[in-house]
PDB file of N, CA and C in Angstrom:
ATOM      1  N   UNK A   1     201.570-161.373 -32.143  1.00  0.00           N
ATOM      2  CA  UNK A   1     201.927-161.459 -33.541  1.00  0.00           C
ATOM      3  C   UNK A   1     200.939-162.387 -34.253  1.00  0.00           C
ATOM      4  N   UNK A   2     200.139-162.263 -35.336  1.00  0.00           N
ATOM      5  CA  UNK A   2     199.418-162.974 -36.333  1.00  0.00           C
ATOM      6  C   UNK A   2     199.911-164.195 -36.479  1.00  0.00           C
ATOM      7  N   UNK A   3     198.951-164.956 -37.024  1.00  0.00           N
ATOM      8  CA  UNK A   3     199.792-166.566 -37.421  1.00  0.00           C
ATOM      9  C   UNK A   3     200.079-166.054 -39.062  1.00  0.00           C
ATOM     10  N   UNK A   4     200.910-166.845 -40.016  1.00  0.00           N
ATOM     11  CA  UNK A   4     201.001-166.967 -40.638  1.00  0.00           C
ATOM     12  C   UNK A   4     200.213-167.259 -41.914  1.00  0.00           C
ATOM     13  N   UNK A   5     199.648-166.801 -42.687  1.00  0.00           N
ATOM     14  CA  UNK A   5     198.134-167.206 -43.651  1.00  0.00           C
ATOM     15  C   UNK A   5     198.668-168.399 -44.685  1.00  0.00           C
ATOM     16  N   UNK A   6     197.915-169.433 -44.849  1.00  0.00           N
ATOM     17  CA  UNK A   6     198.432-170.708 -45.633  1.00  0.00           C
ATOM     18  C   UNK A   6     198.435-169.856 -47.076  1.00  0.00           C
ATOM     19  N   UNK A   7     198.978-169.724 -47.597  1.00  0.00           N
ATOM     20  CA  UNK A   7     198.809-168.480 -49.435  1.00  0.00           C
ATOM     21  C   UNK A   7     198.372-170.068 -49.909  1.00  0.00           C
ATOM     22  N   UNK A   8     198.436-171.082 -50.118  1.00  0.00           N
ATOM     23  CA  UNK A   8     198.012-172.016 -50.944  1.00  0.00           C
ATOM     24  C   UNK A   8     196.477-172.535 -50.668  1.00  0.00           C
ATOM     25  N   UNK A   9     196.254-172.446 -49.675  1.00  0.00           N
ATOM     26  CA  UNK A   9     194.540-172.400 -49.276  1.00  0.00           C
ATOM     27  C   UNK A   9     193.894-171.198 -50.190  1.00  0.00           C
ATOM     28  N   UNK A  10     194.715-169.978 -49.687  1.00  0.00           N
ATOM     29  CA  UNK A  10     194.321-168.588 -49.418  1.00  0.00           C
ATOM     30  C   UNK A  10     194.155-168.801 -51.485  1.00  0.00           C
ATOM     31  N   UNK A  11     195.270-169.071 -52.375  1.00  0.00           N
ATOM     32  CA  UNK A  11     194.574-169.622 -53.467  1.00  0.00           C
ATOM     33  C   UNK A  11     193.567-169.962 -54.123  1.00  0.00           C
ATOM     34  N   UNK A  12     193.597-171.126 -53.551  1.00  0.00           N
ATOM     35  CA  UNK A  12     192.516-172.161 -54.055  1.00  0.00           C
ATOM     36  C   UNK A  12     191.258-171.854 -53.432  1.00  0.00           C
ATOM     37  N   UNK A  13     190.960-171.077 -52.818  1.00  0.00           N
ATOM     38  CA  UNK A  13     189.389-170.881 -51.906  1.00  0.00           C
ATOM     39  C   UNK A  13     189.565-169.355 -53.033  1.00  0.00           C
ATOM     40  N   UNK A  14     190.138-168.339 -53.276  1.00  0.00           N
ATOM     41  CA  UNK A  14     189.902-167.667 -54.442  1.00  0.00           C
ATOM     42  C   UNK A  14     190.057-167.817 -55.688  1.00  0.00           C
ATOM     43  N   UNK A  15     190.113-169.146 -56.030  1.00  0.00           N
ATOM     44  CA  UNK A  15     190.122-169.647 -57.707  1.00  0.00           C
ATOM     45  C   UNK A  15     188.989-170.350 -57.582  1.00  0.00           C
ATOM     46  N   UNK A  16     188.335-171.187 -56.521  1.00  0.00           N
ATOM     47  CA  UNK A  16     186.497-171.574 -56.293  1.00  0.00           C
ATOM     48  C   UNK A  16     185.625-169.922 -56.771  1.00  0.00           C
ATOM     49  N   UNK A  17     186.374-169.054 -55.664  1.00  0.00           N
ATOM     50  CA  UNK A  17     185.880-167.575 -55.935  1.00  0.00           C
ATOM     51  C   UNK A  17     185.476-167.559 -57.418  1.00  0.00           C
ATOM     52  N   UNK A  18     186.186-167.140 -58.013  1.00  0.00           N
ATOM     53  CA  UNK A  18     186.632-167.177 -59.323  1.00  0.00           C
ATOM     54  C   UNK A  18     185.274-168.179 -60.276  1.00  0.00           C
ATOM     55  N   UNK A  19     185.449-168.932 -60.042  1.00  0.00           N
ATOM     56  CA  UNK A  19     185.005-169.892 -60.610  1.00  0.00           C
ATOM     57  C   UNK A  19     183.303-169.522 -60.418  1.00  0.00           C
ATOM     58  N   UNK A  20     182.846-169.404 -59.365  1.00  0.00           N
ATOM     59  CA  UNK A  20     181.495-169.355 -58.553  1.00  0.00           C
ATOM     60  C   UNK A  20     181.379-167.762 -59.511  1.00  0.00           C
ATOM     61  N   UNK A  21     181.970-166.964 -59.606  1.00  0.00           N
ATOM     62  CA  UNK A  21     181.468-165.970 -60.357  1.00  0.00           C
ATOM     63  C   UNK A  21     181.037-165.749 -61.550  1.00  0.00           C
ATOM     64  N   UNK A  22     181.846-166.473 -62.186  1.00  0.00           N
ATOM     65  CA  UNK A  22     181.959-166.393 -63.336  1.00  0.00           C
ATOM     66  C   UNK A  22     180.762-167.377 -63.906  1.00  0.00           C
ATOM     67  N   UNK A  23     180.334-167.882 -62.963  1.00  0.00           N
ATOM     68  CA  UNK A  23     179.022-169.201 -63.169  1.00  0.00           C
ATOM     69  C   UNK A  23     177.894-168.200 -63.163  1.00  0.00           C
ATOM     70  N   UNK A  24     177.675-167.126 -61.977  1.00  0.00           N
ATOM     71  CA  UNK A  24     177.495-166.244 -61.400  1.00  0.00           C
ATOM     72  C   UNK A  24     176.604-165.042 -62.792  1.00  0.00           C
ATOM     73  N   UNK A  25     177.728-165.156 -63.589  1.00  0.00           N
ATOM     74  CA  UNK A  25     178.063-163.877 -65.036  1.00  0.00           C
ATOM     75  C   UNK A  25     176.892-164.547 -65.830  1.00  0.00           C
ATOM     76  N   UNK A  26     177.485-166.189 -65.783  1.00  0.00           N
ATOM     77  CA  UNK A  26     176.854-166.240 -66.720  1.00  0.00           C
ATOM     78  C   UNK A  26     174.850-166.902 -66.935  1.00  0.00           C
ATOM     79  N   UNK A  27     174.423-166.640 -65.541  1.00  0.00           N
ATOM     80  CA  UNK A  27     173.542-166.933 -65.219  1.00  0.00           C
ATOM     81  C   UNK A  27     172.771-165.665 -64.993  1.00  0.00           C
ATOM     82  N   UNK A  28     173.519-164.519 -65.040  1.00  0.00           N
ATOM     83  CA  UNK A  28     172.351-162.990 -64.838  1.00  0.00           C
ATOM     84  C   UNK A  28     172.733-162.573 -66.306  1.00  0.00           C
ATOM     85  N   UNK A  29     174.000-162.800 -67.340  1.00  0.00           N
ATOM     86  CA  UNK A  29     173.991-161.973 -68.191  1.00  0.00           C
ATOM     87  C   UNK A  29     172.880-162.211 -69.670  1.00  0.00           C
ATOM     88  N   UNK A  30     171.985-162.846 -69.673  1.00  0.00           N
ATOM     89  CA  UNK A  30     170.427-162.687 -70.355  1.00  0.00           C
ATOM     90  C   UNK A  30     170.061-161.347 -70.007  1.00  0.00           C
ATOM     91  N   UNK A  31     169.947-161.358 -68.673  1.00  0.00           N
ATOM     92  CA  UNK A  31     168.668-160.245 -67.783  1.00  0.00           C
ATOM     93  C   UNK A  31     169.711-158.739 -67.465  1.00  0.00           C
ATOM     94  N   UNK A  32     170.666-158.862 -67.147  1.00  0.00           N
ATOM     95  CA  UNK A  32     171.365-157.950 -66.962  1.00  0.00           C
ATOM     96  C   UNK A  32     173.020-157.857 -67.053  1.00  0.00           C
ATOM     97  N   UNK A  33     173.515-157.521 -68.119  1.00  0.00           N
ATOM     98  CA  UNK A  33     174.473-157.198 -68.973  1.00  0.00           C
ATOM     99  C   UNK A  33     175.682-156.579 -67.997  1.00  0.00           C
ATOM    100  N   UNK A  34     175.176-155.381 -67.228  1.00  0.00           N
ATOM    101  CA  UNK A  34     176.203-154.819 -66.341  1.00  0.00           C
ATOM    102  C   UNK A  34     176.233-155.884 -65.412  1.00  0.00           C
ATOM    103  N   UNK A  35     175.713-156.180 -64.558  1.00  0.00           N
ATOM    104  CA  UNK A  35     175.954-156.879 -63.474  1.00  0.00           C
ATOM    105  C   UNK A  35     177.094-157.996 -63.599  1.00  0.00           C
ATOM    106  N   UNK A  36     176.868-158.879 -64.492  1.00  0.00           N
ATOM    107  CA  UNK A  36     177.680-159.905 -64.953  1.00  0.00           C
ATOM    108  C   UNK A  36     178.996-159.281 -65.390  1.00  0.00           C
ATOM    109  N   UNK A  37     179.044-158.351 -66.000  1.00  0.00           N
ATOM    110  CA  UNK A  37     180.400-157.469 -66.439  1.00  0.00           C
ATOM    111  C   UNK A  37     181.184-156.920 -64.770  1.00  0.00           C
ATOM    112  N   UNK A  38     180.112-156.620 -64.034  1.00  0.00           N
ATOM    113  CA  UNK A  38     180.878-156.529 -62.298  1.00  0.00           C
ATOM    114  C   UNK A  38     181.084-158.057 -61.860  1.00  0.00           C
ATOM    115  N   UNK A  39     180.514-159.056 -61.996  1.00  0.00           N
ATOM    116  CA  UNK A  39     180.869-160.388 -61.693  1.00  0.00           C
ATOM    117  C   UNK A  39     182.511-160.252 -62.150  1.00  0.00           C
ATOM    118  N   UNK A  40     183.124-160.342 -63.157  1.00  0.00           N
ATOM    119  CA  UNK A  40     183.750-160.541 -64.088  1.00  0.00           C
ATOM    120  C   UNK A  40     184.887-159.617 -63.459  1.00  0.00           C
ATOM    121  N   UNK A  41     184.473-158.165 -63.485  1.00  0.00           N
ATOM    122  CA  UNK A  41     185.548-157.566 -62.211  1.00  0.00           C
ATOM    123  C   UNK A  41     185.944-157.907 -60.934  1.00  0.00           C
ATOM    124  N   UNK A  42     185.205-158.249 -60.453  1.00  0.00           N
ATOM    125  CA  UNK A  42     185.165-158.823 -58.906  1.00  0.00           C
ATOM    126  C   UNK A  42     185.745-160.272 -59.220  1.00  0.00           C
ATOM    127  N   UNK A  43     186.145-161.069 -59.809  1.00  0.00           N
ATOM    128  CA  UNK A  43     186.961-162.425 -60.413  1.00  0.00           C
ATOM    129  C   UNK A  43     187.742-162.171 -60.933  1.00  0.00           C
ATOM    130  N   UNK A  44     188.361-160.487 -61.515  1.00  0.00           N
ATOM    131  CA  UNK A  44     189.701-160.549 -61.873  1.00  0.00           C
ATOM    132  C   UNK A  44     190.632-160.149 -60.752  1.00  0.00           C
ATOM    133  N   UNK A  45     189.553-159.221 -60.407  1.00  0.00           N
ATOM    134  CA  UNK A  45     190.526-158.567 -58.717  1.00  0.00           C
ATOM    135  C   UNK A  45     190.838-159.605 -57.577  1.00  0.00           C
ATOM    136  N   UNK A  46     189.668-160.585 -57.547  1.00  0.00           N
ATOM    137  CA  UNK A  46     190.220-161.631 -56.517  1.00  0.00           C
ATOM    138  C   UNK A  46     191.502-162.657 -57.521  1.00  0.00           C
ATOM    139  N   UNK A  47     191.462-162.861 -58.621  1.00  0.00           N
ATOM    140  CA  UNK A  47     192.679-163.792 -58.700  1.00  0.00           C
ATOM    141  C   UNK A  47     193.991-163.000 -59.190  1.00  0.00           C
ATOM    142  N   UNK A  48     193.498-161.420 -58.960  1.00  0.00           N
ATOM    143  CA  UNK A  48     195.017-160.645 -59.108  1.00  0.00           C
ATOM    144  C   UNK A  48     195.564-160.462 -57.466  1.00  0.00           C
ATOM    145  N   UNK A  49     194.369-159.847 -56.761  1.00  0.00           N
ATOM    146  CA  UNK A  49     194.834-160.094 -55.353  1.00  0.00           C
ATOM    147  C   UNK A  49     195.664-161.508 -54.341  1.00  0.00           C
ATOM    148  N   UNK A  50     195.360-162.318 -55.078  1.00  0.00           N
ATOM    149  CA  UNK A  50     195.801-163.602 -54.751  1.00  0.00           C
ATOM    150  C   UNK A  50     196.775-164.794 -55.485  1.00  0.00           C
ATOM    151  N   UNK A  51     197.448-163.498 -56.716  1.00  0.00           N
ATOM    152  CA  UNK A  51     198.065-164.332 -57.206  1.00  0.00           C
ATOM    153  C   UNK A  51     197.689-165.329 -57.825  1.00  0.00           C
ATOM    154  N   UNK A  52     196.656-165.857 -58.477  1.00  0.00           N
ATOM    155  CA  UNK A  52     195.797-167.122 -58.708  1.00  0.00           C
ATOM    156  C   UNK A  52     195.559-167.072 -60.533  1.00  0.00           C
ATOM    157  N   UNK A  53     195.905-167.856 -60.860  1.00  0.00           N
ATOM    158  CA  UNK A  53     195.485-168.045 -62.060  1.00  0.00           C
ATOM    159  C   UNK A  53     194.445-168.279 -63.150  1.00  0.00           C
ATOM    160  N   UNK A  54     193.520-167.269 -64.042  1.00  0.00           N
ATOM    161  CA  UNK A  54     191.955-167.647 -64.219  1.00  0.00           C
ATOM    162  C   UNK A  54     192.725-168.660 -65.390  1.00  0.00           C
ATOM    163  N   UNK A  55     191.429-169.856 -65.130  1.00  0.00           N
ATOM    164  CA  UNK A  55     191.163-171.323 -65.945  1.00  0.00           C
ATOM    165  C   UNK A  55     191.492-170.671 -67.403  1.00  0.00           C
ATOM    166  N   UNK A  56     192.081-170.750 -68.524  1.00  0.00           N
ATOM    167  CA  UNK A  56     191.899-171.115 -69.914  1.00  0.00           C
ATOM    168  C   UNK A  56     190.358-171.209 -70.426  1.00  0.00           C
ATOM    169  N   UNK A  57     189.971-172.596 -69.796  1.00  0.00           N
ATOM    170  CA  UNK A  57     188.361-171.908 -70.205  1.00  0.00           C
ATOM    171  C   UNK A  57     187.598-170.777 -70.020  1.00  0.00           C
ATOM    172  N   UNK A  58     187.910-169.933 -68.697  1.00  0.00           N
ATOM    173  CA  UNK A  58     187.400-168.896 -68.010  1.00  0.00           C
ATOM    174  C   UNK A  58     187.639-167.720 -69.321  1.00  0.00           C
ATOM    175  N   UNK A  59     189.156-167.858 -68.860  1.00  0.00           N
ATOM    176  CA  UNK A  59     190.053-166.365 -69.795  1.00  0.00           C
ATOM    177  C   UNK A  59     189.241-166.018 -71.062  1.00  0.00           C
ATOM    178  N   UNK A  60     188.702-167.122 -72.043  1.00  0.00           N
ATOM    179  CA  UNK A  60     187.758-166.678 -72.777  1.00  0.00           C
ATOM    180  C   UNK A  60     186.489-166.195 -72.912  1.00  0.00           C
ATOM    181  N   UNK A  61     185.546-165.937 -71.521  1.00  0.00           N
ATOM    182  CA  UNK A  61     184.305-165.591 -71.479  1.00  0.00           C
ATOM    183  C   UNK A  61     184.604-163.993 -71.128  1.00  0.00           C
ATOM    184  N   UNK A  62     185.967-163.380 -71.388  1.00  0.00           N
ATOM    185  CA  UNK A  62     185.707-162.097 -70.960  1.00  0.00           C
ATOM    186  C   UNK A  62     186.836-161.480 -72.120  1.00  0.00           C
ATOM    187  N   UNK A  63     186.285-160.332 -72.438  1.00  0.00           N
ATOM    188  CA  UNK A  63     187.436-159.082 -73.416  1.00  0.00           C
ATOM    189  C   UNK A  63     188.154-158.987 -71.946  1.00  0.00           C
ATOM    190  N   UNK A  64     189.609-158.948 -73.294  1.00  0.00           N
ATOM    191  CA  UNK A  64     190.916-159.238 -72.505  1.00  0.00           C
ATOM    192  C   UNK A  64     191.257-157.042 -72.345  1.00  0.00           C
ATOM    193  N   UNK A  65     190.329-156.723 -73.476  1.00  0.00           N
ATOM    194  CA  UNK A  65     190.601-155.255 -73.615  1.00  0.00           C
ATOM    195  C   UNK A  65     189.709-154.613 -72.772  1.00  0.00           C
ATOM    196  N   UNK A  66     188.262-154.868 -72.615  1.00  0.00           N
ATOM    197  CA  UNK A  66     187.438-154.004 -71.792  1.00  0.00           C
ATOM    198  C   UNK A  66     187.084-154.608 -70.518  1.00  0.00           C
ATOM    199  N   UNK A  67     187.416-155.639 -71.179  1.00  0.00           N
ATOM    200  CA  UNK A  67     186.852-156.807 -69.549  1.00  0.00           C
ATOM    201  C   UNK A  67     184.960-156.922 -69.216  1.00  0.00           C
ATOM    202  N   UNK A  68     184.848-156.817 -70.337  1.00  0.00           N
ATOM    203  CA  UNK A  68     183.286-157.370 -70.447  1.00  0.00           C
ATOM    204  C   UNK A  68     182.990-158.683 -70.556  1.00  0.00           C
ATOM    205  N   UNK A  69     182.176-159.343 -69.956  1.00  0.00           N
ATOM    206  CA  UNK A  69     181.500-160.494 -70.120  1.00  0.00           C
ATOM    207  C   UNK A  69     181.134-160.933 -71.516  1.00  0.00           C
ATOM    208  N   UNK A  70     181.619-161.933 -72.090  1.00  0.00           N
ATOM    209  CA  UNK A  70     180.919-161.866 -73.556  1.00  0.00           C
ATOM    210  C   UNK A  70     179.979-163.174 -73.854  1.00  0.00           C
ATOM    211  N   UNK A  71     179.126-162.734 -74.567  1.00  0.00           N
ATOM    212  CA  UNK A  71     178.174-164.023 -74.428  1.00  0.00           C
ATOM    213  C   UNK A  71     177.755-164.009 -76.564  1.00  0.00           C
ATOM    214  N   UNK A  72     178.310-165.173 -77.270  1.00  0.00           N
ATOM    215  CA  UNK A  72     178.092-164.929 -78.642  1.00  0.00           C
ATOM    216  C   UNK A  72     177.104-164.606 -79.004  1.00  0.00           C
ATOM    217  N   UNK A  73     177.174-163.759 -79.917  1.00  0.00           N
ATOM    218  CA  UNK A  73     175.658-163.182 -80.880  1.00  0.00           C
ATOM    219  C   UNK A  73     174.809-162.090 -80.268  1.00  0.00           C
ATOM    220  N   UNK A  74     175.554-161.867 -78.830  1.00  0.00           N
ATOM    221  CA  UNK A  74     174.942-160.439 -77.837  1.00  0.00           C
ATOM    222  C   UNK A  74     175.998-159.826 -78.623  1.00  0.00           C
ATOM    223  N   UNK A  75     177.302-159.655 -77.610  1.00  0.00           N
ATOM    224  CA  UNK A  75     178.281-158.692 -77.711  1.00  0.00           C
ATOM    225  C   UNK A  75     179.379-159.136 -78.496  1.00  0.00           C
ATOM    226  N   UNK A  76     179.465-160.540 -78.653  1.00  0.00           N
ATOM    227  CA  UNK A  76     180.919-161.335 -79.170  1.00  0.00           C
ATOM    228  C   UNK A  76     180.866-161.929 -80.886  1.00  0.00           C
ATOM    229  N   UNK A  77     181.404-161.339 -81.625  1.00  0.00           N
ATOM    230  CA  UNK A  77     181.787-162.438 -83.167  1.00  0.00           C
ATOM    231  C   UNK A  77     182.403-163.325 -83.044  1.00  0.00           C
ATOM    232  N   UNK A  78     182.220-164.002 -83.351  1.00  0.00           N
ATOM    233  CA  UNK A  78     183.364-165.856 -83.425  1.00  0.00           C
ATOM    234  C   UNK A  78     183.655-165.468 -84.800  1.00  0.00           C
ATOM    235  N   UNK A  79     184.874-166.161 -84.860  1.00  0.00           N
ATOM    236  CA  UNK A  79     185.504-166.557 -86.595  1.00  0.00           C
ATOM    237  C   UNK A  79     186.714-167.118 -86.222  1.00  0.00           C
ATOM    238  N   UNK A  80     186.779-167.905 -87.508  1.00  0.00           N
ATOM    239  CA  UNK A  80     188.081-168.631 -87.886  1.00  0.00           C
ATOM    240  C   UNK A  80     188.782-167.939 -88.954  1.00  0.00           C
ATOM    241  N   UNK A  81     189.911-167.733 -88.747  1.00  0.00           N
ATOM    242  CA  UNK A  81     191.117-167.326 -89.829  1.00  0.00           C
ATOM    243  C   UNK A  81     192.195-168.071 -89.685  1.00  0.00           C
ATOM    244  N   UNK A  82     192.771-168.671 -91.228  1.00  0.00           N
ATOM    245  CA  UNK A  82     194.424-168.979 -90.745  1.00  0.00           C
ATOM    246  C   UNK A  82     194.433-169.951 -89.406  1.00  0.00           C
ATOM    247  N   UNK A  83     193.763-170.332 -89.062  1.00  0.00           N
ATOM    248  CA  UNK A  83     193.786-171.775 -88.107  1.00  0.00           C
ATOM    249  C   UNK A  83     193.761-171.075 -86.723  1.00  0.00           C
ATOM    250  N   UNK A  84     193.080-169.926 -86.428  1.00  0.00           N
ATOM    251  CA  UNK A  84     193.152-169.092 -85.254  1.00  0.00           C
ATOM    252  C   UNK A  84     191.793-169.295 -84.903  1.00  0.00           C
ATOM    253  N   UNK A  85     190.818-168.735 -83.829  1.00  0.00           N
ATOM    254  CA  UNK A  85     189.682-168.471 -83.577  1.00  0.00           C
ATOM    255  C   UNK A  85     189.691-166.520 -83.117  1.00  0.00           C
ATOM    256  N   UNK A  86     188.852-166.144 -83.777  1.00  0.00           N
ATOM    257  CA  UNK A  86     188.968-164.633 -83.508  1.00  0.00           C
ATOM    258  C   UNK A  86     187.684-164.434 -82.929  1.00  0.00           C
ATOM    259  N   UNK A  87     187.772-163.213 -81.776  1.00  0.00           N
ATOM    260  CA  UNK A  87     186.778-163.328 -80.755  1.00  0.00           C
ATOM    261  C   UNK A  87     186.764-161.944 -81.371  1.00  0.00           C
ATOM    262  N   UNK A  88     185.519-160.664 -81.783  1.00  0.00           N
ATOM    263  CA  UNK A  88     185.516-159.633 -82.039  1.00  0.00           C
ATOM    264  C   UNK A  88     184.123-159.057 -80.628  1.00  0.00           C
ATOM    265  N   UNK A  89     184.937-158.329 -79.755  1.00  0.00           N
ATOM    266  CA  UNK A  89     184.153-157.421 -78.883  1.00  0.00           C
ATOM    267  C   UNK A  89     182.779-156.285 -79.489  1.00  0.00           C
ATOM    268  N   UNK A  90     182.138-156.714 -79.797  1.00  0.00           N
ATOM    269  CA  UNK A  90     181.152-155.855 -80.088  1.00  0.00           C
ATOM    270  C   UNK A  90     180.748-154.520 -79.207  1.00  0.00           C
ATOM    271  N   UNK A  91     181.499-154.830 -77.956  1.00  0.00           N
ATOM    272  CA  UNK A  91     181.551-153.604 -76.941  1.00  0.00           C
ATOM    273  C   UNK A  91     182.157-152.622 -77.602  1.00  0.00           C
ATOM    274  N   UNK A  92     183.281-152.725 -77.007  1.00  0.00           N
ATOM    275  CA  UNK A  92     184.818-151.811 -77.472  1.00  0.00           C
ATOM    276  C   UNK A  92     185.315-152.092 -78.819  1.00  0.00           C
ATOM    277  N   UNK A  93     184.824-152.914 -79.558  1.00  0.00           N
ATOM    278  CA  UNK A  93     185.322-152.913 -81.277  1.00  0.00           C
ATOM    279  C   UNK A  93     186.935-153.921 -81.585  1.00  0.00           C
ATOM    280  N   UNK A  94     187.409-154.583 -80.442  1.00  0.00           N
ATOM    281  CA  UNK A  94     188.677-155.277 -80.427  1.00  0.00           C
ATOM    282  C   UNK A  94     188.323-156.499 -80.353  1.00  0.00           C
ATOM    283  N   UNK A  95     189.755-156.844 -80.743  1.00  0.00           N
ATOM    284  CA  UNK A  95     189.604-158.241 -81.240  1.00  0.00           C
ATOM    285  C   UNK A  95     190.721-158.917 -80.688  1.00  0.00           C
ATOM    286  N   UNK A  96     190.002-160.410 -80.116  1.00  0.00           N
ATOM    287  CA  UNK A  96     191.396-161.455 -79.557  1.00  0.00           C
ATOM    288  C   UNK A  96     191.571-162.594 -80.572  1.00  0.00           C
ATOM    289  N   UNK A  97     192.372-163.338 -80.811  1.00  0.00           N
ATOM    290  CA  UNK A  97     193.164-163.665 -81.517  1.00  0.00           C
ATOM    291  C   UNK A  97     193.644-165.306 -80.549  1.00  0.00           C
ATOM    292  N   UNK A  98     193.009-166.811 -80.646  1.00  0.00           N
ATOM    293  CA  UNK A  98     193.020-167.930 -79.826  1.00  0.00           C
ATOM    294  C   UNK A  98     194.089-168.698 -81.044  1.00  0.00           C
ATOM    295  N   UNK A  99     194.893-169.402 -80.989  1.00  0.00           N
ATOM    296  CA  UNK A  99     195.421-170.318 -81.846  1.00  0.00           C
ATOM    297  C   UNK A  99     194.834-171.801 -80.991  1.00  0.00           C
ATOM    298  N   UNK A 100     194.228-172.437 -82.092  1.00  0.00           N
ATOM    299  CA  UNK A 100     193.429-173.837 -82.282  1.00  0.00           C
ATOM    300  C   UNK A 100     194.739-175.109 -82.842  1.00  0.00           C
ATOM    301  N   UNK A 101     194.754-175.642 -81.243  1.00  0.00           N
ATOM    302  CA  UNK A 101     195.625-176.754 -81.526  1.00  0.00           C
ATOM    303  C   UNK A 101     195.164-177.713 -82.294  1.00  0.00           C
ATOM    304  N   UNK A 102     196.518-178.389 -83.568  1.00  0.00           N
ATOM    305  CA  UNK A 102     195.852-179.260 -83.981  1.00  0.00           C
ATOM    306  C   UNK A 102     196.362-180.878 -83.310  1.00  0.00           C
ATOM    307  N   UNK A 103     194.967-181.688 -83.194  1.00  0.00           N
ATOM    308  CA  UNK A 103     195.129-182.934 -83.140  1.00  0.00           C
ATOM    309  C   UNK A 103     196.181-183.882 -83.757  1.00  0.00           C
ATOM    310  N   UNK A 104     197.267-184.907 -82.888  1.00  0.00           N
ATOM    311  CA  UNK A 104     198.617-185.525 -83.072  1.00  0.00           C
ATOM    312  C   UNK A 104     197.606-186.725 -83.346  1.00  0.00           C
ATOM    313  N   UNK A 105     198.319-187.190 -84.555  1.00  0.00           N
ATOM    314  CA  UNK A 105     197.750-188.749 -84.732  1.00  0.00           C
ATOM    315  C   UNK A 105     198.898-189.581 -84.223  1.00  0.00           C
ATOM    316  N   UNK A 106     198.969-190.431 -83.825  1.00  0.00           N
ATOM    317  CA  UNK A 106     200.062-191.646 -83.166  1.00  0.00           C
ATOM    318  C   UNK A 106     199.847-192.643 -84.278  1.00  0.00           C
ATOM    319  N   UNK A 107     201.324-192.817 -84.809  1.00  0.00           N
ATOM    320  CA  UNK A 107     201.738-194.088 -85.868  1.00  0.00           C
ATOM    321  C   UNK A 107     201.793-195.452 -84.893  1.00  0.00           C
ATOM    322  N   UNK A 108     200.963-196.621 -85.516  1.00  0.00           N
ATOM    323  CA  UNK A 108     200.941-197.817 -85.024  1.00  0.00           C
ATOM    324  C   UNK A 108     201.840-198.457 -85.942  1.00  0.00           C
ATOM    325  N   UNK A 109     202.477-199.387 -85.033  1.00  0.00           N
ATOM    326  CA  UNK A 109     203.902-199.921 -86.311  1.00  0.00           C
ATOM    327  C   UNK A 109     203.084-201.281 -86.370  1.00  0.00           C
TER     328      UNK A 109
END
């Protein structure tokens, strides 16, 4: 019978995954556009296979609709509306939608 697989190792050694790719994306996507867009697949499938959660910072370097790599002023629009940040896919023509926390000032008595 197999031993048992640690799932919390088995995690965290595919959220490094994750991470190493996406470094990966963004170091070929100058020179080559597809490749980095397969980086980007191959980092969603390992942290869906594993249950693993992509970083907040991560979640934004890719369309949540086509799952392309986006890099601004190639494929991606930035804008602000209404206190949001809007990401417009120049790929597929969609648009994500970030709400921009605002900064708590603390009263000194």
């Amino acid at each position: 019978m197999a031993k048992p697989r640690d799932k919390k190792a088995q995690k965290e050694a595919a959220l490094e995954r994750v991470k190493e790719l996406f470094k990966q994306a963004a170091g070929i996507a100058p020179k080559n556009m597809a490749r980095a867009n397969r980086y980007v697949a191959l980092a969603r499938k390992m942290a869906m296979r594993y249950n693993a959660k992509i970083p907040a910072s991560l979640q934004r370097k890719f369309c949540k609709h086509c799952y392309h790599y986006l890099v601004p002023g190639v494929n991606l629009r930035v804008r602000t509306h209404l206190g949001k940040v809007v990401y417009y896919c120049k790929d597929c023509k969609k648009h994500m939608r970030f709400v921009v926390k605002k900064k708590t000032t603390v009263k000194k008595k």
